[in-house]
C-alpha atoms as a PDB file:
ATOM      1  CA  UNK A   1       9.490  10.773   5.256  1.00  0.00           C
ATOM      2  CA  UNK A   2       7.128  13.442   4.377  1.00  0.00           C
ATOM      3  CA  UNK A   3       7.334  15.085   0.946  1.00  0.00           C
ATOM      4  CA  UNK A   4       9.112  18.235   0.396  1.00  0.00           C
ATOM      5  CA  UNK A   5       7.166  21.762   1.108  1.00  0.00           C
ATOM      6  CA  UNK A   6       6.157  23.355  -2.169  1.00  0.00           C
ATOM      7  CA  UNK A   7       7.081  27.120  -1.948  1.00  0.00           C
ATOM      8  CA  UNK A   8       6.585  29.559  -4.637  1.00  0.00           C
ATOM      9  CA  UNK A   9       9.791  31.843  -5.826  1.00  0.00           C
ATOM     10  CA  UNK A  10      11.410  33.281  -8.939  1.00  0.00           C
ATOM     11  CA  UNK A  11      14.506  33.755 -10.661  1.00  0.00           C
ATOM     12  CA  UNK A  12      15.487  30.267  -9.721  1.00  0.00           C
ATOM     13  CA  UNK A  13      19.656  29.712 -10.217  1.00  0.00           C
ATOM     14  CA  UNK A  14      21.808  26.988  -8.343  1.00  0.00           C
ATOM     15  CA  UNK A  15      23.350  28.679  -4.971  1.00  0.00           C
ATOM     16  CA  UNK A  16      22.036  30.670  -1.946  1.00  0.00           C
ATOM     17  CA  UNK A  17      18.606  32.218  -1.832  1.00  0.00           C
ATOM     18  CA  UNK A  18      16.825  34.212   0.311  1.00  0.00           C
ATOM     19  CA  UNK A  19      13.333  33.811   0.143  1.00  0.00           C
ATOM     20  CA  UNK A  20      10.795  36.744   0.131  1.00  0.00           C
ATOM     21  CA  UNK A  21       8.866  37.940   3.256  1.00  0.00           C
ATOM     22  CA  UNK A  22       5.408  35.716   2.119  1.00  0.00           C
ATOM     23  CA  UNK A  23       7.434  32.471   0.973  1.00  0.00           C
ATOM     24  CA  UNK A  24       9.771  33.279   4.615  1.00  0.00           C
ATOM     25  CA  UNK A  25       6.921  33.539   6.763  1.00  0.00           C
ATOM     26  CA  UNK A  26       4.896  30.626   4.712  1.00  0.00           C
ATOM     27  CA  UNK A  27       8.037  28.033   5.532  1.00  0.00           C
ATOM     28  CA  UNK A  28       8.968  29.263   9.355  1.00  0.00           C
ATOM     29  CA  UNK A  29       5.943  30.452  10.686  1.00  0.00           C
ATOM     30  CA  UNK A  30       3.204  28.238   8.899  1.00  0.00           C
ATOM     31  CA  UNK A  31       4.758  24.788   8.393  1.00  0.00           C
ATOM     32  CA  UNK A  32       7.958  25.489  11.251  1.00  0.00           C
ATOM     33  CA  UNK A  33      10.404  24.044   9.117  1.00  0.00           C
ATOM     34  CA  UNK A  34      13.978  23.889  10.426  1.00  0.00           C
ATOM     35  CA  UNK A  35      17.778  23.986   9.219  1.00  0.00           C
ATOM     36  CA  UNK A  36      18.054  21.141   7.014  1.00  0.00           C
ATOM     37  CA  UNK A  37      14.840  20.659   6.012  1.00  0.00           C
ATOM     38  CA  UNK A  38      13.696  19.549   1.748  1.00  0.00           C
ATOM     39  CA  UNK A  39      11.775  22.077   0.452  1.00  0.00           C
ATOM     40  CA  UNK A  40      10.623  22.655  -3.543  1.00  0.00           C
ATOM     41  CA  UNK A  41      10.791  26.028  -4.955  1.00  0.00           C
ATOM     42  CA  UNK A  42       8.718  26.469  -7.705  1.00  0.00           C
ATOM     43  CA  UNK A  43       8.694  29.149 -10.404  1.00  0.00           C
ATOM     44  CA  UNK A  44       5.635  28.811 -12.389  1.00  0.00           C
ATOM     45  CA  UNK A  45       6.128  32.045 -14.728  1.00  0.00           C
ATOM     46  CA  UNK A  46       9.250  30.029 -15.474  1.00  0.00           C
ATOM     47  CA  UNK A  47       7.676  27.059 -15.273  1.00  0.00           C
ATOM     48  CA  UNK A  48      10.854  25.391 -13.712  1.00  0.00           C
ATOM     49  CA  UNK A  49      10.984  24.124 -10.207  1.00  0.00           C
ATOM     50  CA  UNK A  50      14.478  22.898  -8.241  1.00  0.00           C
ATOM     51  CA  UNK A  51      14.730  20.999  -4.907  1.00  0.00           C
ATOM     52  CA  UNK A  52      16.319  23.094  -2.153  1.00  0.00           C
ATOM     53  CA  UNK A  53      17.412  22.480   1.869  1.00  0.00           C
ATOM     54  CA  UNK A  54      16.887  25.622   4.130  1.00  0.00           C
ATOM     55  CA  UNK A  55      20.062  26.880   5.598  1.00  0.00           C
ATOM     56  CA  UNK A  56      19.032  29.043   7.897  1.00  0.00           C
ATOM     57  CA  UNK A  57      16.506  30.453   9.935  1.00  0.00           C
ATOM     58  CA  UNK A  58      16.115  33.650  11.189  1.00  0.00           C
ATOM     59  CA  UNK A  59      15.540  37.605  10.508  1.00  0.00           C
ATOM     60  CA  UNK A  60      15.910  35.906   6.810  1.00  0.00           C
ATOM     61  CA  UNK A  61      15.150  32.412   5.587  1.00  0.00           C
ATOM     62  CA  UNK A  62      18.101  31.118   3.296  1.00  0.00           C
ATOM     63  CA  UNK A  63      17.893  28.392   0.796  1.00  0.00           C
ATOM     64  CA  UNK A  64      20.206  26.289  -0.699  1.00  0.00           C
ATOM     65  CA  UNK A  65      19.298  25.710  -4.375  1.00  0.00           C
ATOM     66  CA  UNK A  66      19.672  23.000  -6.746  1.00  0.00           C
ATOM     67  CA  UNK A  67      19.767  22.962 -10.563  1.00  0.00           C
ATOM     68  CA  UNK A  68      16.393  24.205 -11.654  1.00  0.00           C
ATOM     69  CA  UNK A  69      14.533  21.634 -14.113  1.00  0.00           C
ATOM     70  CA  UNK A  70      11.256  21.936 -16.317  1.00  0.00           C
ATOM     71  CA  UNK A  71       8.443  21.353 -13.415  1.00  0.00           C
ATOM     72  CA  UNK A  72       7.238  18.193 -13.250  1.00  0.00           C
ATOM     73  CA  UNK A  73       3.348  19.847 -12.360  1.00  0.00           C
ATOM     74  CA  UNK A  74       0.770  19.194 -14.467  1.00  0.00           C
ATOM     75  CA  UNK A  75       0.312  22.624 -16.768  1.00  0.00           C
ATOM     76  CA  UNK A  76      -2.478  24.355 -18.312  1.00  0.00           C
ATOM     77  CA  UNK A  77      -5.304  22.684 -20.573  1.00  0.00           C
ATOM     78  CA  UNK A  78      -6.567  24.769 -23.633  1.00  0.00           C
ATOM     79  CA  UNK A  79      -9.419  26.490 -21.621  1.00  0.00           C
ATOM     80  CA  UNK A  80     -10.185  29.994 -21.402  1.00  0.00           C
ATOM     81  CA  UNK A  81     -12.681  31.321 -18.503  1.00  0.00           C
ATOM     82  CA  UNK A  82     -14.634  34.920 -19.612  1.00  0.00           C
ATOM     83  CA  UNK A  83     -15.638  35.797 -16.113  1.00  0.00           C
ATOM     84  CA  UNK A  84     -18.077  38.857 -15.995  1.00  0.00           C
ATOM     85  CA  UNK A  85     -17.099  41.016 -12.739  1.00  0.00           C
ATOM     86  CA  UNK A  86     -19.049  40.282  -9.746  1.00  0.00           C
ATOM     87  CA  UNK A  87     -19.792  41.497  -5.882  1.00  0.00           C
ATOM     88  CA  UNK A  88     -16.660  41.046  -3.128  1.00  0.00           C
ATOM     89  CA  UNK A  89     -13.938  38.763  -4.073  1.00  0.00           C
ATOM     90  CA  UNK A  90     -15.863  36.803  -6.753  1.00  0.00           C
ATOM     91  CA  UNK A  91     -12.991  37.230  -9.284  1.00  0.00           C
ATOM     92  CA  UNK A  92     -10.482  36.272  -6.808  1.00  0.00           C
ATOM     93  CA  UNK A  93     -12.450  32.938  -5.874  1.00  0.00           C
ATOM     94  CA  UNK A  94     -12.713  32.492 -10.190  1.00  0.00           C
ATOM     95  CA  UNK A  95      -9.283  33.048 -10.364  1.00  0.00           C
ATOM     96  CA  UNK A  96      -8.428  30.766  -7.520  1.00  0.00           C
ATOM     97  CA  UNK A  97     -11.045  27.998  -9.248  1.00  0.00           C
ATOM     98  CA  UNK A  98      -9.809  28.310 -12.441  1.00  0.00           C
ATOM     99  CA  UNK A  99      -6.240  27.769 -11.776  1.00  0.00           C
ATOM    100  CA  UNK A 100      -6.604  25.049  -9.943  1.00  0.00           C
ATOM    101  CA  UNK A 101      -9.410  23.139 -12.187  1.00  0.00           C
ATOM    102  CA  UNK A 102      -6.101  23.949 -15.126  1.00  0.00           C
ATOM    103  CA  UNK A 103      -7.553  26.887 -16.873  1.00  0.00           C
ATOM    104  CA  UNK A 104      -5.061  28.342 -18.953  1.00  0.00           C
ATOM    105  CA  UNK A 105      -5.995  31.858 -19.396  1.00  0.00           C
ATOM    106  CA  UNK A 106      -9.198  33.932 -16.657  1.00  0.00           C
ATOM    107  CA  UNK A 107     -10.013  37.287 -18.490  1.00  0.00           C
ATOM    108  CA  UNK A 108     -12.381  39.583 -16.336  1.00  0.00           C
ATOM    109  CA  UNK A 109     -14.887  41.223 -18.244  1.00  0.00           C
ATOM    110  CA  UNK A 110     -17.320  44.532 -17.904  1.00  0.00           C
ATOM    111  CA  UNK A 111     -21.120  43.877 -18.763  1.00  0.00           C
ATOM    112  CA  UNK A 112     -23.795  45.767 -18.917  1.00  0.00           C
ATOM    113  CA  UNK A 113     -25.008  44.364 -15.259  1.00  0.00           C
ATOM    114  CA  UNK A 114     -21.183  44.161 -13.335  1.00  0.00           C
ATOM    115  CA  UNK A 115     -21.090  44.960 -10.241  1.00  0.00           C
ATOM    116  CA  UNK A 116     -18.016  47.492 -10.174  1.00  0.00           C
ATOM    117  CA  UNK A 117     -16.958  47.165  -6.687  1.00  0.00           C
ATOM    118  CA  UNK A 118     -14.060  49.336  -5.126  1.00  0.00           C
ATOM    119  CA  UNK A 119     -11.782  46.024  -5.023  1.00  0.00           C
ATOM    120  CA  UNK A 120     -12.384  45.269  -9.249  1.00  0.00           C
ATOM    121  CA  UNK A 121     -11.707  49.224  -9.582  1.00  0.00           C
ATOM    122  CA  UNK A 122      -8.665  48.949  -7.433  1.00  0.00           C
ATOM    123  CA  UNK A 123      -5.252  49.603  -9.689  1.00  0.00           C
ATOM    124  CA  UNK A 124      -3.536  46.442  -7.878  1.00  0.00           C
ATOM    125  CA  UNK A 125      -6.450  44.092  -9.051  1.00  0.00           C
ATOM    126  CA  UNK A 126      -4.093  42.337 -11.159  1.00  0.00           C
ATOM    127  CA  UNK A 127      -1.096  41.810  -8.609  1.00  0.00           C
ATOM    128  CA  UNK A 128      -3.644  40.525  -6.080  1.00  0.00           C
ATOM    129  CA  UNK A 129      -5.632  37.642  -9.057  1.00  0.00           C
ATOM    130  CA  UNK A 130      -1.590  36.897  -9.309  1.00  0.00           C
ATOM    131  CA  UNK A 131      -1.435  36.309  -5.996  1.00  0.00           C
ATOM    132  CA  UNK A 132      -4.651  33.787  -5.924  1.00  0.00           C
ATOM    133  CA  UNK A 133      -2.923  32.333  -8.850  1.00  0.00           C
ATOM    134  CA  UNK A 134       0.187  31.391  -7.075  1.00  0.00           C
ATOM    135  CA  UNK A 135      -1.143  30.059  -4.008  1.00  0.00           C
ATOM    136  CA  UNK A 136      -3.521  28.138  -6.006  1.00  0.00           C
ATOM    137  CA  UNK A 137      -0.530  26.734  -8.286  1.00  0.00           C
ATOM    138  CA  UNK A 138       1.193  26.248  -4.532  1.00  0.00           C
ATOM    139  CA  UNK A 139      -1.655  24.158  -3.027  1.00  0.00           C
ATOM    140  CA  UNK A 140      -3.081  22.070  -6.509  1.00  0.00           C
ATOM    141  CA  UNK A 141       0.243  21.437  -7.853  1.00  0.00           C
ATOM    142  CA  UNK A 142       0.240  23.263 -10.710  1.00  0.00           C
ATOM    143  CA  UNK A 143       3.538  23.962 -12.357  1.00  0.00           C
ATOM    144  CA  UNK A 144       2.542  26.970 -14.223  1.00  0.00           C
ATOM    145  CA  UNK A 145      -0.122  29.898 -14.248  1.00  0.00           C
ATOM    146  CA  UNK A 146      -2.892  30.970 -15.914  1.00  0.00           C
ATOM    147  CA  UNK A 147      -2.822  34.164 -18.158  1.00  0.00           C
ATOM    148  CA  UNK A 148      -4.930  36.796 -16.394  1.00  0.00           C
ATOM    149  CA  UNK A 149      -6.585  39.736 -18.001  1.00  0.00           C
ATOM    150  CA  UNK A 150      -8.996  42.765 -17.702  1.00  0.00           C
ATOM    151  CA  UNK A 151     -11.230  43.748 -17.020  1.00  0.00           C
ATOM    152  CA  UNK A 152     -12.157  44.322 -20.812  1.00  0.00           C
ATOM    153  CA  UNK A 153     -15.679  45.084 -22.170  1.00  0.00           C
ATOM    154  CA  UNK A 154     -17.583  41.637 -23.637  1.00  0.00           C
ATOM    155  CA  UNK A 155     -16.293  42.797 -27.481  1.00  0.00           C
ATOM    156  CA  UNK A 156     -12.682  43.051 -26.297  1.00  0.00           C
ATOM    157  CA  UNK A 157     -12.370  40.242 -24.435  1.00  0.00           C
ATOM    158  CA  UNK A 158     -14.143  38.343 -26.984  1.00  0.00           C
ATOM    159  CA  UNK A 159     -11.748  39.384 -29.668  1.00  0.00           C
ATOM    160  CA  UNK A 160      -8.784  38.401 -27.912  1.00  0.00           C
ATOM    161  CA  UNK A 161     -10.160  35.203 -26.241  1.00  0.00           C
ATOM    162  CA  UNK A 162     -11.780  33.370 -30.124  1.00  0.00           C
ATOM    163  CA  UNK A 163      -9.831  32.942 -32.557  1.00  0.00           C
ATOM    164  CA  UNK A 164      -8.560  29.600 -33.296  1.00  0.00           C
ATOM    165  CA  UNK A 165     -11.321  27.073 -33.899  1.00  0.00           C
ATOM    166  CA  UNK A 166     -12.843  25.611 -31.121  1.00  0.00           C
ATOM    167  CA  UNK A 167     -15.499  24.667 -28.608  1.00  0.00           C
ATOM    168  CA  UNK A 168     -17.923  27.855 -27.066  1.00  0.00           C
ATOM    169  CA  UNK A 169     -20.128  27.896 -24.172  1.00  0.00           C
ATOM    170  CA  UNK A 170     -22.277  31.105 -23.059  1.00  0.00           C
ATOM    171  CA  UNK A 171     -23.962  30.246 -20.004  1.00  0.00           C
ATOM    172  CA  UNK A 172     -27.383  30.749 -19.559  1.00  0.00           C
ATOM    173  CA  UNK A 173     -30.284  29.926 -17.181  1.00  0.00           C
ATOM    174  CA  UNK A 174     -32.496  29.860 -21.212  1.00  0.00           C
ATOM    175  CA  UNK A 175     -29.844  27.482 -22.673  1.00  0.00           C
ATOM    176  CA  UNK A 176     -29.439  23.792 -23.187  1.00  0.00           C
ATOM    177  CA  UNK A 177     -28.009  21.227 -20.514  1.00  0.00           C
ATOM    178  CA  UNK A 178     -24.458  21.705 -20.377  1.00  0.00           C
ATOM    179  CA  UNK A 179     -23.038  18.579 -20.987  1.00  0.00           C
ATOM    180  CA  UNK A 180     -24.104  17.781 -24.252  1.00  0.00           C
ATOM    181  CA  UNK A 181     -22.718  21.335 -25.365  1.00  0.00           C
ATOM    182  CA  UNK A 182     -19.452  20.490 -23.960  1.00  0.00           C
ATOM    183  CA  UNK A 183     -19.262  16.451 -25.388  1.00  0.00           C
ATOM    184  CA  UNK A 184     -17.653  17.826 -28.774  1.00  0.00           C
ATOM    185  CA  UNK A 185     -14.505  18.998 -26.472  1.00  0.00           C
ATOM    186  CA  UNK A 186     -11.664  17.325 -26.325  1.00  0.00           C
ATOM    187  CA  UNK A 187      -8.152  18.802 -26.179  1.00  0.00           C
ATOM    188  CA  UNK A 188      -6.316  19.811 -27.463  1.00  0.00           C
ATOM    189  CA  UNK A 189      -9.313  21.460 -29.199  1.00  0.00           C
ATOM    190  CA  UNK A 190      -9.451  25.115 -27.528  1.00  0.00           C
ATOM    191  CA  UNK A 191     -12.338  25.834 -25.465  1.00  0.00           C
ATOM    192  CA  UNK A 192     -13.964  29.574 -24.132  1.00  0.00           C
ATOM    193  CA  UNK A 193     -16.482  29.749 -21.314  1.00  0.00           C
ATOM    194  CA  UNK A 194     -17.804  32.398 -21.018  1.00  0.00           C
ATOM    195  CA  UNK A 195     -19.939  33.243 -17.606  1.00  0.00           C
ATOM    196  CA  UNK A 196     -22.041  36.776 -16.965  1.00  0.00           C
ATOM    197  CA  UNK A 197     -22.460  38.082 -13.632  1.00  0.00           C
ATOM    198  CA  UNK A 198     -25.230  37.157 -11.151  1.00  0.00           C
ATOM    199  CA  UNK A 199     -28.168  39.250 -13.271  1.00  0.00           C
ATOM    200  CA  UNK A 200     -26.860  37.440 -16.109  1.00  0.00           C
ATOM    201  CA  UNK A 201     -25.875  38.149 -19.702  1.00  0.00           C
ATOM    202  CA  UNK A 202     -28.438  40.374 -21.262  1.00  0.00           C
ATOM    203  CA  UNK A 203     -30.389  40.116 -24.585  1.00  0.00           C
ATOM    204  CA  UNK A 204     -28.355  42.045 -26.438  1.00  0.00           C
ATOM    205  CA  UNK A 205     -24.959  40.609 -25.047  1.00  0.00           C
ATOM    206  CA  UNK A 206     -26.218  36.540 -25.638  1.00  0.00           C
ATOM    207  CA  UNK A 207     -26.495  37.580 -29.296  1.00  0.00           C
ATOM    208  CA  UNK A 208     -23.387  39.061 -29.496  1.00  0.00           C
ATOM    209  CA  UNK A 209     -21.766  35.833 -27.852  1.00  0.00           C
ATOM    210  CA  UNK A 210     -24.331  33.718 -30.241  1.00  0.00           C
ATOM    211  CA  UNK A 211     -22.782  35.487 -33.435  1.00  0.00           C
ATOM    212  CA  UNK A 212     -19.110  34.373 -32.223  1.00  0.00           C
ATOM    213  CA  UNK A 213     -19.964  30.837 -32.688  1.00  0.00           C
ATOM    214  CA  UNK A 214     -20.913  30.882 -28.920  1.00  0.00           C
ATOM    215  CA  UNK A 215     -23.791  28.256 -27.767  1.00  0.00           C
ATOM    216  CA  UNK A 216     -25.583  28.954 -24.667  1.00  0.00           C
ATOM    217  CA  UNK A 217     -26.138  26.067 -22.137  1.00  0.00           C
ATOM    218  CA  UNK A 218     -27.237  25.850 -18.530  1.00  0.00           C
ATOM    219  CA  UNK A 219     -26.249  24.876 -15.256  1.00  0.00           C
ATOM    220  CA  UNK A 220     -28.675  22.289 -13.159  1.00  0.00           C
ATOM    221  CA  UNK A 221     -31.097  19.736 -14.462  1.00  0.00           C
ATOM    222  CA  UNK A 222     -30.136  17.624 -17.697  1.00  0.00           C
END
């Protein structure tokens, strides 16, 4: 028997539910699921999920809903992602990375070389990183989602990102090899990454990450 169909929704109370045009079209149209078919909803604001059998299909897809329960996917480890804005989707695919590798909070951040493309300037930026979120929650597993924020300038986000002691990593083409930097990690110790866009951090900005306790390490070669 194959496994229930994970589907996304909110509010989730015992009873009939009709699910929204994306999580409709995502359960008929996608997968073809029919009357009587298992499916798990999944509200990972909420972080509750609840087993449910499609009633009917149609104009609208109707659910029948069980008695929601704490989700049983895995949930967020103490890591926060500083991701510098970037050419095209790049946020989106950070966003999408992030919440499945269990990031728990993606801040976007303005530096003195971002790329501010029409999509990052866009007023729905936020709705659509949600979106990425959820499907990425949807396909990984995930039970809950990552705070998103920004795009903040680098002192901002930095203030709201370090506060509690912790492990943080700058990265840097000039830095040491990454894994040593990140042995001293373990959660549920907090740990900031922070990651400039593709000119890189400049002078000025490395120091300011250096004199937050920041360490700057590279991808590639040990």
């Amino acid at each position: 028997m194959r496994p229930p169909l994970r589907v996304p929704a909110s509010r989730l109370v015992p009873g009939q539910l009709v699910l929204d045009r994306e999580a409709a079209r995502y359960v008929a149209r996608v997968h073809r699921r029919r009357s009587g078919d298992r499916l798990l909803l999944f509200d990972p604001e909420a972080r509750v999920e609840a087993d449910a059998t499609v009633t009917e299909l149609g104009r609208e897809v109707r659910v029948e809903v069980a008695a929601p329960r704490p989700t049983s996917g895995p949930g967020a480890l103490p890591v926060t992602v500083l991701q510098a804005l970037g050419k095209g989707d790049k946020l989106s695919r950070v966003v999408r990375d992030a919440t499945t590798l269990g990031a728990a909070r993606v801040f976007a951040i303005r530096t003195a070389r971002s790329v501010l493309d029409g999509a990052e300037r866009a007023p729905r930026r936020q709705e659509r990183w949600r979106s990425v979120a959820v499907q990425a929650a949807r396909q990984c597993g995930r039970g809950d989602l990552p705070e998103l924020g920004g795009p903040w300038p680098l002192d901002e986000a930095l203030e709201r990102a370090v506060s509690d002691p912790g492990v943080r990593i700058g990265l840097d083409p000039g830095g040491g090899p990454l894994l040593p930097a990140l042995a001293a990690w373990r959660p549920p110790l907090p740990l900031v990454l922070a990651v400039g866009p593709e000119g890189g951090f400049t002078a000025e900005e490395l120091e300011r990450l250096r004199s937050r306790g920041f360490s700057l390490a590279r991808l590639g070669a040990y």
